[in-house]
Protein backbone atom coordinates (compact mmCIF):
# COMPACT_ATOMS: atom_id res chain seq x y z
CA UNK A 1 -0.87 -11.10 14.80
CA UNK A 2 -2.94 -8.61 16.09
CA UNK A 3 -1.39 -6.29 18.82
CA UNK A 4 -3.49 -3.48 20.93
CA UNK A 5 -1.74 -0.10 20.51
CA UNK A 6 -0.65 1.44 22.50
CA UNK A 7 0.73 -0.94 24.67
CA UNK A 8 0.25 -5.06 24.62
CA UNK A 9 -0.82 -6.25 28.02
CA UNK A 10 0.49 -9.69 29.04
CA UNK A 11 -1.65 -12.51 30.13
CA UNK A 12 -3.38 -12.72 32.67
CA UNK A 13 -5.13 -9.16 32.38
CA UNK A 14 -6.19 -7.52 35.52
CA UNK A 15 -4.75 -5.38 37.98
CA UNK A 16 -2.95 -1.84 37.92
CA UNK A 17 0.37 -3.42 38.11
CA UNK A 18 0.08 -5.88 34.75
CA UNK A 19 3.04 -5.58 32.43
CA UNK A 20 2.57 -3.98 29.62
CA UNK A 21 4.71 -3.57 26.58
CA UNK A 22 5.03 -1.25 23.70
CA UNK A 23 3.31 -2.30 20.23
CA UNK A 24 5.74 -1.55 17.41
CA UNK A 25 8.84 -2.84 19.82
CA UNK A 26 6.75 -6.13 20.17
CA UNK A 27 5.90 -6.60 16.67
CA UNK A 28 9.59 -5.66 15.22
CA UNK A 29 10.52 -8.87 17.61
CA UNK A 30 8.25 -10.65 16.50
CA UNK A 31 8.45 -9.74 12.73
CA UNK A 32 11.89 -11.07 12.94
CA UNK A 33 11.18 -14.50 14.71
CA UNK A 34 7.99 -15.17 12.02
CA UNK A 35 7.93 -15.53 8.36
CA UNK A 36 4.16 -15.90 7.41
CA UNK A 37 1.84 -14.00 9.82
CA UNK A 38 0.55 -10.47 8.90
CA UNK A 39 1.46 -7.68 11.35
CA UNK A 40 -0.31 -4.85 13.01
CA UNK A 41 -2.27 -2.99 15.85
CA UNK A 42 -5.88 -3.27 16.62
CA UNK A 43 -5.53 0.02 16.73
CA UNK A 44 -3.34 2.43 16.78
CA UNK A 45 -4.80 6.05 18.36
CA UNK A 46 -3.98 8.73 16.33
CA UNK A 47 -2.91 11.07 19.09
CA UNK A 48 0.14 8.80 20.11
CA UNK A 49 2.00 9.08 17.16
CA UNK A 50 2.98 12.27 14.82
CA UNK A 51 1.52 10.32 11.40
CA UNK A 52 4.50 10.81 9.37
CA UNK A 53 6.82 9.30 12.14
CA UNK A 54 4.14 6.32 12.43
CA UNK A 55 4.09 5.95 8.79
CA UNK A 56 8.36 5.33 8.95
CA UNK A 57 7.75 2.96 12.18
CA UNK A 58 5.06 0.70 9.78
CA UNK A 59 7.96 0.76 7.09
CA UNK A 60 10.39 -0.47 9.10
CA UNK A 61 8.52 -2.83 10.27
CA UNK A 62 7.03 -3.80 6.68
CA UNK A 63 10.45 -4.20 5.85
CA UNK A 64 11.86 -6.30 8.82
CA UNK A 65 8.85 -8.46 7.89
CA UNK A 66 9.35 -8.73 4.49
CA UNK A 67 6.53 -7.09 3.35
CA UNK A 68 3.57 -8.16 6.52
CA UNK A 69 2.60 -4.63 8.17
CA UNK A 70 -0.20 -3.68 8.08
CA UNK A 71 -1.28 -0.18 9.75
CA UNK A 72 -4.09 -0.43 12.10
CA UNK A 73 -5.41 2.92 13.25
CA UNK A 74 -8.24 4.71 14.93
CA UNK A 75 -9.52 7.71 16.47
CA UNK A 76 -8.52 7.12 19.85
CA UNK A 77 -10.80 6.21 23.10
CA UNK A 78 -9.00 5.78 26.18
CA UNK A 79 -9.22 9.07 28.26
CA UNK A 80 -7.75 7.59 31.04
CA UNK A 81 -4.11 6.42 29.28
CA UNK A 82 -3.93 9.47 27.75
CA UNK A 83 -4.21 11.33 31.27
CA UNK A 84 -1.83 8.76 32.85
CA UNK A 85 0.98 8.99 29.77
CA UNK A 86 0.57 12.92 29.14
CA UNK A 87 -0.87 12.81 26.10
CA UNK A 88 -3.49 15.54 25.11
CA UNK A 89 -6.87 14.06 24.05
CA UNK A 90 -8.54 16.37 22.12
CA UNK A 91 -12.47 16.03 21.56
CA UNK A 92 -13.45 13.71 18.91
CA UNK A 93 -14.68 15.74 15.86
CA UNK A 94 -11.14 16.83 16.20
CA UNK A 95 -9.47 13.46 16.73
CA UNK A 96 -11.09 12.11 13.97
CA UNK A 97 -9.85 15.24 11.04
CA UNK A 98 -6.66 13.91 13.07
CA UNK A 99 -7.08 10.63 11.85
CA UNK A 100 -8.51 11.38 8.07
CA UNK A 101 -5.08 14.18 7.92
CA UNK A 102 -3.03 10.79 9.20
CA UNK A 103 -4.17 8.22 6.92
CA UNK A 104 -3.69 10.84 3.80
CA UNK A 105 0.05 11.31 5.26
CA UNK A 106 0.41 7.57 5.86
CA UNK A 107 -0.45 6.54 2.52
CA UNK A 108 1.59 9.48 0.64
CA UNK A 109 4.74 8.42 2.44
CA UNK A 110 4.29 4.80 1.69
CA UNK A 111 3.89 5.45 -2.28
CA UNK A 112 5.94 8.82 -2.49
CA UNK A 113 9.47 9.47 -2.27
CA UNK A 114 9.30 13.39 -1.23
CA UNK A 115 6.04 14.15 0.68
CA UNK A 116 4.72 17.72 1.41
CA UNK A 117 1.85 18.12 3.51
CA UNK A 118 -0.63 21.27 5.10
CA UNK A 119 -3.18 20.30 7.01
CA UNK A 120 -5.05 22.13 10.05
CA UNK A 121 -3.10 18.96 11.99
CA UNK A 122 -0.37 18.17 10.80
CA UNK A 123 2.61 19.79 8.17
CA UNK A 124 5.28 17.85 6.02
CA UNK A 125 8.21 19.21 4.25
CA UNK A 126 9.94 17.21 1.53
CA UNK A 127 9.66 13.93 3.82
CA UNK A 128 11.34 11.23 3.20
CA UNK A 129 10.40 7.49 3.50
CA UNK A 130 13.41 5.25 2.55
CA UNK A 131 13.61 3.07 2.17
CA UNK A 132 10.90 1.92 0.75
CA UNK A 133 7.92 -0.43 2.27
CA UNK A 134 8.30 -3.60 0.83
CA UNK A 135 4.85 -4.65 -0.39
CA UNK A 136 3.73 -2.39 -3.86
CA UNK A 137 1.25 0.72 -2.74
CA UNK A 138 2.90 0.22 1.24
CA UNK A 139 1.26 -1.47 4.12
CA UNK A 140 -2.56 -2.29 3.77
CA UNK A 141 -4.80 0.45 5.96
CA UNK A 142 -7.04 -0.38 8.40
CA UNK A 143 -9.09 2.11 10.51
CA UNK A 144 -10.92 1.04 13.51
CA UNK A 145 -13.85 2.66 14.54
CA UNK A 146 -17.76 2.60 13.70
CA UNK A 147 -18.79 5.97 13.59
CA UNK A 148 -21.29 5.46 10.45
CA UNK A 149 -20.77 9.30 10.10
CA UNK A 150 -17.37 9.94 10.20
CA UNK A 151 -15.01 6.80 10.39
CA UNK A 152 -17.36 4.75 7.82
CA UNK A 153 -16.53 7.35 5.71
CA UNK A 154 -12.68 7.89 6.09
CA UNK A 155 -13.06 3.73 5.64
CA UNK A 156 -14.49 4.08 2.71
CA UNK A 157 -12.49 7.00 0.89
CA UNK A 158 -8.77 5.62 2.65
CA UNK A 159 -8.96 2.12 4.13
CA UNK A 160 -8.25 -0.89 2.91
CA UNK A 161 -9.46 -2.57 5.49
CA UNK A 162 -12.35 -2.04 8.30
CA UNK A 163 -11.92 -3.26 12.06
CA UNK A 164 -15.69 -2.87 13.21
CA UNK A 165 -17.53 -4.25 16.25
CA UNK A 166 -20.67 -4.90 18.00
CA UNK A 167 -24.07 -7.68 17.47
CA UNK A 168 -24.59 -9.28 14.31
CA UNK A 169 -27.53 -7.03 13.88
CA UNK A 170 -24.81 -3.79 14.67
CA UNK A 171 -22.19 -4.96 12.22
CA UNK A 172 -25.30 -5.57 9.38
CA UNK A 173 -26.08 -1.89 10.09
CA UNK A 174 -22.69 -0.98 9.90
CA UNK A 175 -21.81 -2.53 6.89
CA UNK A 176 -24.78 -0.85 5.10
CA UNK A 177 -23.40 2.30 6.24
CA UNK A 178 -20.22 1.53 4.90
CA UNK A 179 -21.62 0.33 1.52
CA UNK A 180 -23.17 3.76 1.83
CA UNK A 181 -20.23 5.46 1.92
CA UNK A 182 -18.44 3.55 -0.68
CA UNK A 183 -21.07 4.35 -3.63
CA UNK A 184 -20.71 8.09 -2.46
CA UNK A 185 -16.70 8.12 -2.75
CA UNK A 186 -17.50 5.89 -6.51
CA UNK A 187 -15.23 2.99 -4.33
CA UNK A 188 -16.44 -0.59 -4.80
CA UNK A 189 -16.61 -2.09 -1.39
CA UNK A 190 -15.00 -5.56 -2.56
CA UNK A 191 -11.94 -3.58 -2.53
């Protein structure tokens, strides 16, 4: 199950007054009314979330599910909910060190148990992640995004997985960036 961070709208879309409901809230309910389906955002924005807070929400939520999370999460697009919430929205060659600073923090706190952190972003001090996310190595990663510059290239060193879109002729392009990327980083894209 595939939720859009940051919130889920409700069929039918449309309208400025369509309900709309907060991801991780969602897919804790649902984690604990399933038992087989895998569980994440398509994506989350970086800027919504401090990363080491996000990376204790996918836990808990890789635990309620018995091991399904999976951590979908992106650069961030949407101007306009960012306005409307409050939330700066920085320009993107700075979102996006946001995001490759996140996904190092994410994955630290779902294999360590005491995780210190400097970035130019973000700082951690002895965090703690406990308990532990269910599935060995933590949640699968997925970044969103097909910047074949940039976000190609955080998918290749971090990811596990890749959330791309666009034409078949696009997604061949993209994917030969990516396979790019991967030979630079020594990473075997089958992985």
């Amino acid at each position: 199950v595939w939720v859009m961070d940051h919130f889920f709208q409700l069929p039918p879309l449309g309208g400025p007054d369509q309900p709309m409901l907060e991801a991780y809230t969602l897919l804790g309910a649902l984690a604990a009314r399933t038992h087989r389906v895998q569980l994440g955002t398509l994506v989350t924005g970086v800027t919504y979330r401090n990363p080491s807070i996000l990376a204790k929400i996918v836990t808990t939520l890789d635990v309620i599910s018995g091991g399904r999370a999976i951590l979908g999460i992106g650069g961030a697009w949407y101007d306009v909910e960012h306005q409307g919430l409050g939330v700066r929205f920085p320009a993107a060659p700075v979102r996006l060190d946001m995001l490759e600073e996140a996904v190092q923090i994410c994955r630290a706190m779902f294999t360590g148990d005491d995780v210190s952190f400097a970035g130019q972003h973000y700082r951690l001090d002895h965090a703690r992640n406990l308990p532990r996310p269910v599935r060995p190595g933590g949640p699968p990663i997925m970044i969103g995004g097909g910047g074949e510059k940039k976000t190609l290239r955080l998918v290749a060193q971090y990811a596990d997985e890749s959330n791309l879109t666009g034409n078949v002729g696009t997604l061949a392009r993209k994917i030969e960036v990516l396979h790019r990327h991967c030979a630079e980083v020594g990473r075997d894209p089958a992985e």
